[in-house]
Protein backbone atom coordinates (compact mmCIF):
# COMPACT_ATOMS: atom_id res chain seq x y z
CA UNK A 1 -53.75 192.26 4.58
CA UNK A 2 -57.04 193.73 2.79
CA UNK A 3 -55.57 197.22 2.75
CA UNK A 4 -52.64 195.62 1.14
CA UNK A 5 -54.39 194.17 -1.47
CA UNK A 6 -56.31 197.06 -2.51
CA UNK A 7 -53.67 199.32 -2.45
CA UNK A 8 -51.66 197.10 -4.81
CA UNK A 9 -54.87 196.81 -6.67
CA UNK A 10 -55.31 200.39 -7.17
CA UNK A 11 -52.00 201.18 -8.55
CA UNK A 12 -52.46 198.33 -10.77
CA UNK A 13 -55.48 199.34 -12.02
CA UNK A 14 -54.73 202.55 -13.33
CA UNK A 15 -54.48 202.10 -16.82
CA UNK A 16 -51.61 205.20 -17.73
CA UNK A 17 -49.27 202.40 -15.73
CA UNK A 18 -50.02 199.55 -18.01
CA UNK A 19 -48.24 199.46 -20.68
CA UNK A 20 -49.59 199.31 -24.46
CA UNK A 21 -49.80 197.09 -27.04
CA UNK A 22 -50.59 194.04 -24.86
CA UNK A 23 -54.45 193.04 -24.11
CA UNK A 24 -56.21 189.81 -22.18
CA UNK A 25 -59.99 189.46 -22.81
CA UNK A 26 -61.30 188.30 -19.08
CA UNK A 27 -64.64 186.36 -19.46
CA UNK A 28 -67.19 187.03 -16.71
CA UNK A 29 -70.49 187.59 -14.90
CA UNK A 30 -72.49 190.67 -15.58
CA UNK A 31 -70.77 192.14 -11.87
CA UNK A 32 -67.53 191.51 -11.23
CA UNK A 33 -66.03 190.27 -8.12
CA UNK A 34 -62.70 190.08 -6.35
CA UNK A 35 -61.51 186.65 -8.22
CA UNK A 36 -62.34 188.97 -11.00
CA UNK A 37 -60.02 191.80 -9.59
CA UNK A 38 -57.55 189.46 -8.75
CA UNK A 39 -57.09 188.07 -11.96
CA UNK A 40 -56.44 191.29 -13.91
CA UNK A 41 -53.77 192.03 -11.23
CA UNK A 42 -52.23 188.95 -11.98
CA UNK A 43 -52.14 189.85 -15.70
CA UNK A 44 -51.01 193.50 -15.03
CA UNK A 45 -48.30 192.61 -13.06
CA UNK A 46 -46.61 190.79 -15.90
CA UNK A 47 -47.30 193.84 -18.19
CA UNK A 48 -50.60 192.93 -19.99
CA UNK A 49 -53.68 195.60 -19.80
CA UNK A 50 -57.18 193.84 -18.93
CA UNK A 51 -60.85 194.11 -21.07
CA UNK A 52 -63.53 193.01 -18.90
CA UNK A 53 -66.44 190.86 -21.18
CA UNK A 54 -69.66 190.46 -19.55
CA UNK A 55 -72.53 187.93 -20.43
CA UNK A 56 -73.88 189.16 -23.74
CA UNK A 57 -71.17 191.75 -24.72
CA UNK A 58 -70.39 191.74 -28.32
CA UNK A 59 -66.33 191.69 -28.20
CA UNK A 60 -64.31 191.57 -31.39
CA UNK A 61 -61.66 188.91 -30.25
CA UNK A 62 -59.77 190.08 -32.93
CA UNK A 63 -58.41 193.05 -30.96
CA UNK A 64 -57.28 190.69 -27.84
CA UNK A 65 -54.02 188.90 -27.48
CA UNK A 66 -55.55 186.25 -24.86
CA UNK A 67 -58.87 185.26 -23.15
CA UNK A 68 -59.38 184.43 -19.72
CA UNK A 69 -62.72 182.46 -19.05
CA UNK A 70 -63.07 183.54 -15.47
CA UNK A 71 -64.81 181.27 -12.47
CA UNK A 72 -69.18 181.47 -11.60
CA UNK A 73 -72.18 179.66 -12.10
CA UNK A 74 -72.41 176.35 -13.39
CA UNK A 75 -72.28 175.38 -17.06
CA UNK A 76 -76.13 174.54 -18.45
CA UNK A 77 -75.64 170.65 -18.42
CA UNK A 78 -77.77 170.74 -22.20
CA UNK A 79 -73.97 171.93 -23.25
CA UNK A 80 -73.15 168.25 -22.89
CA UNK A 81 -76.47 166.23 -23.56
CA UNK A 82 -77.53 166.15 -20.10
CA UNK A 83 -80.15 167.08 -18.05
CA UNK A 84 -80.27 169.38 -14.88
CA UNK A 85 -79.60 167.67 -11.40
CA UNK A 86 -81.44 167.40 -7.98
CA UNK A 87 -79.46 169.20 -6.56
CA UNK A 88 -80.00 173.27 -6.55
CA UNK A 89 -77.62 174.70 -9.21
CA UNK A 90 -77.38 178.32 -10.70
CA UNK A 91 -76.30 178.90 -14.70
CA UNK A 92 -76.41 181.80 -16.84
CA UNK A 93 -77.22 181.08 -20.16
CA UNK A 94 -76.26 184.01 -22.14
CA UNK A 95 -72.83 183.78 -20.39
CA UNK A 96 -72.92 180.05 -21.75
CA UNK A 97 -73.27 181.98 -25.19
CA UNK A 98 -70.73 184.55 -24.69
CA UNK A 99 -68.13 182.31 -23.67
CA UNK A 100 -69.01 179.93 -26.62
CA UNK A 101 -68.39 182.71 -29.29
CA UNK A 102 -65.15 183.57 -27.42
CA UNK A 103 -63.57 180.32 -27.42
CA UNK A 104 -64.48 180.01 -31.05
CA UNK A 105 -63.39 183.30 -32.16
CA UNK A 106 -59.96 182.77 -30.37
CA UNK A 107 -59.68 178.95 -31.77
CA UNK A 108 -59.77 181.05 -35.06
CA UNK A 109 -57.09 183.10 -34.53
CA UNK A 110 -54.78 181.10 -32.21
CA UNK A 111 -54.62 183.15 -29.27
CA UNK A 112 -54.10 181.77 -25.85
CA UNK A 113 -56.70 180.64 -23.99
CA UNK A 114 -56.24 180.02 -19.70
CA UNK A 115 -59.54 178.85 -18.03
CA UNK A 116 -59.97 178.67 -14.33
CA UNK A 117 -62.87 176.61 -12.34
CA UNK A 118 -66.08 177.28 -14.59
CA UNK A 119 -63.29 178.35 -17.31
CA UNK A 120 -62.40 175.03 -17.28
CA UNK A 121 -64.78 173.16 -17.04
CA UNK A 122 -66.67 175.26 -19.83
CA UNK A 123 -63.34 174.60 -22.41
CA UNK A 124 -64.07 171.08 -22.15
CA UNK A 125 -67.51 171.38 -22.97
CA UNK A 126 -66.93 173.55 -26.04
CA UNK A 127 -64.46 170.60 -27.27
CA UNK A 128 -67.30 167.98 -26.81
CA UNK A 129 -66.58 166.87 -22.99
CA UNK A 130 -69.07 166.18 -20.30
CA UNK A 131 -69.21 167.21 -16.73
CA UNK A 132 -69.65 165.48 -13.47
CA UNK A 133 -72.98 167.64 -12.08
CA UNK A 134 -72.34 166.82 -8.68
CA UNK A 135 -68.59 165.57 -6.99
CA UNK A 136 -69.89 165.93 -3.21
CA UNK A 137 -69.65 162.91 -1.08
CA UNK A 138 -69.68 159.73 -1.33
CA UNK A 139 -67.94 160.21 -4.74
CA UNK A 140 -65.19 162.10 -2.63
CA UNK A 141 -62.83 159.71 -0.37
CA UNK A 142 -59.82 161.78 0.06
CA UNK A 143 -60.48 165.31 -0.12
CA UNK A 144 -62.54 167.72 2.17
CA UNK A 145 -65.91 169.00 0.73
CA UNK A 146 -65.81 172.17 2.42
CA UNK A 147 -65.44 174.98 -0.03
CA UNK A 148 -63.13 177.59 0.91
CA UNK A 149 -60.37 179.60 -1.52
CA UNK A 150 -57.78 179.55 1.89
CA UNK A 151 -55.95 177.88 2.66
CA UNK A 152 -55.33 174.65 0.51
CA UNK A 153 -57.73 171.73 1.03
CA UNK A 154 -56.45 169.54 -1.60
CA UNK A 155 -53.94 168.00 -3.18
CA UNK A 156 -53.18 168.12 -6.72
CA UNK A 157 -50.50 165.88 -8.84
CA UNK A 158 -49.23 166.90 -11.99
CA UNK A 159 -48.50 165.51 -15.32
CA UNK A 160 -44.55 166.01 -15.22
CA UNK A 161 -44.37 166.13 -19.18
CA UNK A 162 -47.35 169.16 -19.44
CA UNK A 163 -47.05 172.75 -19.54
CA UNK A 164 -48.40 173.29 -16.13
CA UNK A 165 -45.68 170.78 -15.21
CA UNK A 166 -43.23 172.49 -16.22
CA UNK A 167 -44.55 175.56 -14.30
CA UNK A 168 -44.28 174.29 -10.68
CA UNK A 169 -41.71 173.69 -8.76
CA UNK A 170 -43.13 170.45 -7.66
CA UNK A 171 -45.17 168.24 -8.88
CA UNK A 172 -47.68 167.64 -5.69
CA UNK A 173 -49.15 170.93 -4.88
CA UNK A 174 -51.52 172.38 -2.74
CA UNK A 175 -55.01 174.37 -4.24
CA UNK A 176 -58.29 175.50 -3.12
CA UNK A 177 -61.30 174.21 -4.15
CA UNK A 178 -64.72 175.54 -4.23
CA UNK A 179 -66.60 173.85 -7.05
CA UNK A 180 -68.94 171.10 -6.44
CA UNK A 181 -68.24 169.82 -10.52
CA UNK A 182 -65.50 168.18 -12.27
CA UNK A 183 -64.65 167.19 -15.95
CA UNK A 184 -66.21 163.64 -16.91
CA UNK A 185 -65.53 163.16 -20.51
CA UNK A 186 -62.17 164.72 -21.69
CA UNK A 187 -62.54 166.67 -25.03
CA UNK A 188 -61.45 166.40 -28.20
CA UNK A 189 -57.89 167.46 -28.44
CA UNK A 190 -57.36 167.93 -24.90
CA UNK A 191 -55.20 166.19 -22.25
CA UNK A 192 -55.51 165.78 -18.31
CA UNK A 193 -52.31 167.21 -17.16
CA UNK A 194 -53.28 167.01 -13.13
CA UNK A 195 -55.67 164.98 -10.78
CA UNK A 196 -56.66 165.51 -7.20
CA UNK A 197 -56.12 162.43 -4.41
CA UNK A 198 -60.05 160.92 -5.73
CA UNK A 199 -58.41 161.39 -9.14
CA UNK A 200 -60.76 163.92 -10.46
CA UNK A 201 -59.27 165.88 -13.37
CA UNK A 202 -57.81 169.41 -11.90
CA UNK A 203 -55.98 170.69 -15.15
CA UNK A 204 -56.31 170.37 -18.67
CA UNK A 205 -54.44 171.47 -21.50
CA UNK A 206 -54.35 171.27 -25.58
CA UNK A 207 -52.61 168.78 -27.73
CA UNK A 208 -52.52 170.95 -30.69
CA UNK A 209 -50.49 174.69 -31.02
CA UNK A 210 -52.73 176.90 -29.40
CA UNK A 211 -51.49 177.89 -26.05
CA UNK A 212 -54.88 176.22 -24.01
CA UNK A 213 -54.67 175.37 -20.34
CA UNK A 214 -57.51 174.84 -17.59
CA UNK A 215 -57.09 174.85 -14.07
CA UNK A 216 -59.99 173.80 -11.55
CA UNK A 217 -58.67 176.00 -8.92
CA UNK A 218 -58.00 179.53 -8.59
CA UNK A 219 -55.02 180.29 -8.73
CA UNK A 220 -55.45 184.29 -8.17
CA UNK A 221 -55.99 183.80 -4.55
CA UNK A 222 -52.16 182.53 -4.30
CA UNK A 223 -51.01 185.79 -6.23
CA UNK A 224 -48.56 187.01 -3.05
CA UNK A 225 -47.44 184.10 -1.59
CA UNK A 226 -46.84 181.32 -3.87
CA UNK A 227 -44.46 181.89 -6.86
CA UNK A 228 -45.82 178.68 -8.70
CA UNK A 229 -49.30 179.73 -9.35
CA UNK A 230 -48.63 183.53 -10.30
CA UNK A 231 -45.93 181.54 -12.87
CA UNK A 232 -49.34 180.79 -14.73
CA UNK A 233 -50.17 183.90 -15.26
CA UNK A 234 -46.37 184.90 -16.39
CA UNK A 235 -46.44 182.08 -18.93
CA UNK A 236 -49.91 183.28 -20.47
CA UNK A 237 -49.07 186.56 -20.56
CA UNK A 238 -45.92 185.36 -22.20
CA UNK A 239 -47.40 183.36 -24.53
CA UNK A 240 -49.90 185.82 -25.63
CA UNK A 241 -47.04 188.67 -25.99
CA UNK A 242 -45.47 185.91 -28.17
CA UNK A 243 -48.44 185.45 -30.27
CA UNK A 244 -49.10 188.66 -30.95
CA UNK A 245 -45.76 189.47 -32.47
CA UNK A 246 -46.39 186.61 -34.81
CA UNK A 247 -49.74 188.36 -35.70
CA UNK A 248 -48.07 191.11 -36.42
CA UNK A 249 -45.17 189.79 -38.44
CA UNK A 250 -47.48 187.81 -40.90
CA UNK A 251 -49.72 191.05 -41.49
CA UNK A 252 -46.68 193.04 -41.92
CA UNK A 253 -44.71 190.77 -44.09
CA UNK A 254 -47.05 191.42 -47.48
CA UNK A 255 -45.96 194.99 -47.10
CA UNK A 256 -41.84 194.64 -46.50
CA UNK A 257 -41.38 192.15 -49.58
CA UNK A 258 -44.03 194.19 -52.51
């Protein structure tokens, strides 16, 4: 199954076989992982190349068509007015920094945004949310601590009228879960579109025109066997392909009408 992956990989990550024109910004730590591997092959598959952005990289967001904000360490809890817990907890505070100019750079220009666990949880933050530090038991009831990307440990209901809705083919689904935090506060101009069995928010989206969706899972790991979770990537990609032809039209359109 490895040697699968990596040969798929491979071909996929030979630039000459992507493409042009088409190009997702994915937001990460300084080295990049498999989830990070397996996210720009769920992009390239659906015909968009990748730009990796590590903590502290100046990128131009201009030049994207999308942003990923990727999964890793915890987001600095003085984001949201609190202080750290207890509990042993790792952050990076430059990527905090990074990830804040992104978001606001692509706010700017309307580009579509898809976060996944930290990516998530870090979009809420930037729109004035809070976090839940710690979700471990007692708080959970209903679903298994453990954390583990395979298989499924949790359930996860959907918001029928939301984008991600509209994505599945149910709406109970299985995910994986290996974060220990959760959104507390919702954001300003965002809406829960799914909730796990303890009712902790597992998706979030926008209520305005940008294309914006969080997912606390990871949806990457699900790439070759489950059609509903690589349909997140199509509709990103989509969107962002869409977006980027209306970028183009309304720099374009001065020029056809002088």
């Amino acid at each position: 199954m490895n040697g699968c992956i990596s040969t798929v990989m491979s071909d996929w990550e030979s630039e000459t076989d992507i493409p042009p024109g088409l190009t997702i910004g994915i937001s990460g730590p300084a080295r990049r992982s498999m989830a990070h591997r397996l996210i720009s092959l769920g992009l390239r598959l659906h015909g968009a190349r990748t730009h990796y952005i590590r903590p502290g990289d100046r990128t131009n967001v201009e030049l994207l068509d999308g942003l990923v904000l990727s999964g890793g360490t915890h987001v600095h809890p003085g984001r949201y007015g609190q202080q750290p817990p207890q509990v042993t907890a790792r952050y990076d505070l430059k990527r905090d920094a990074t990830d804040t100019e992104l978001l606001r750079q692509a706010e700017a220009i309307n580009i579509p945004v898809l976060g996944i666990c930290r990516g998530a949880q870090f979009i809420n933050v930037f729109h004035g949310g809070s976090l839940c530090q710690n979700v471990t038991p007692p708080l959970r009831v209903h679903t298994r601590h453990r954390p583990l990307l395979l298989p499924p440990l949790q359930t996860v209901r959907l918001v029928r009228d939301s984008r991600l809705g509209g994505l599945m083919y149910s709406h109970v689904i299985g995910a994986n879960r290996i974060h220990s935090q959760a959104i507390k506060r919702l954001g300003q101009n965002l809406r829960v579109t799914a909730v796990d069995n303890d009712l902790f928010v597992q998706a979030i989206e926008n209520t305005g025109r940008q294309w914006l969706m969080g997912v606390q899972w990871h949806p990457p790991e699900y790439l070759l066997y489950h059609t509903g979770h690589r349909r997140i990537f199509s509709h990103f990609v989509h969107a962002a392909r869409a977006r980027k032809l209306e970028r183009l039209d309304n720099r374009e359109g001065p020029e056809f009408h002088s």
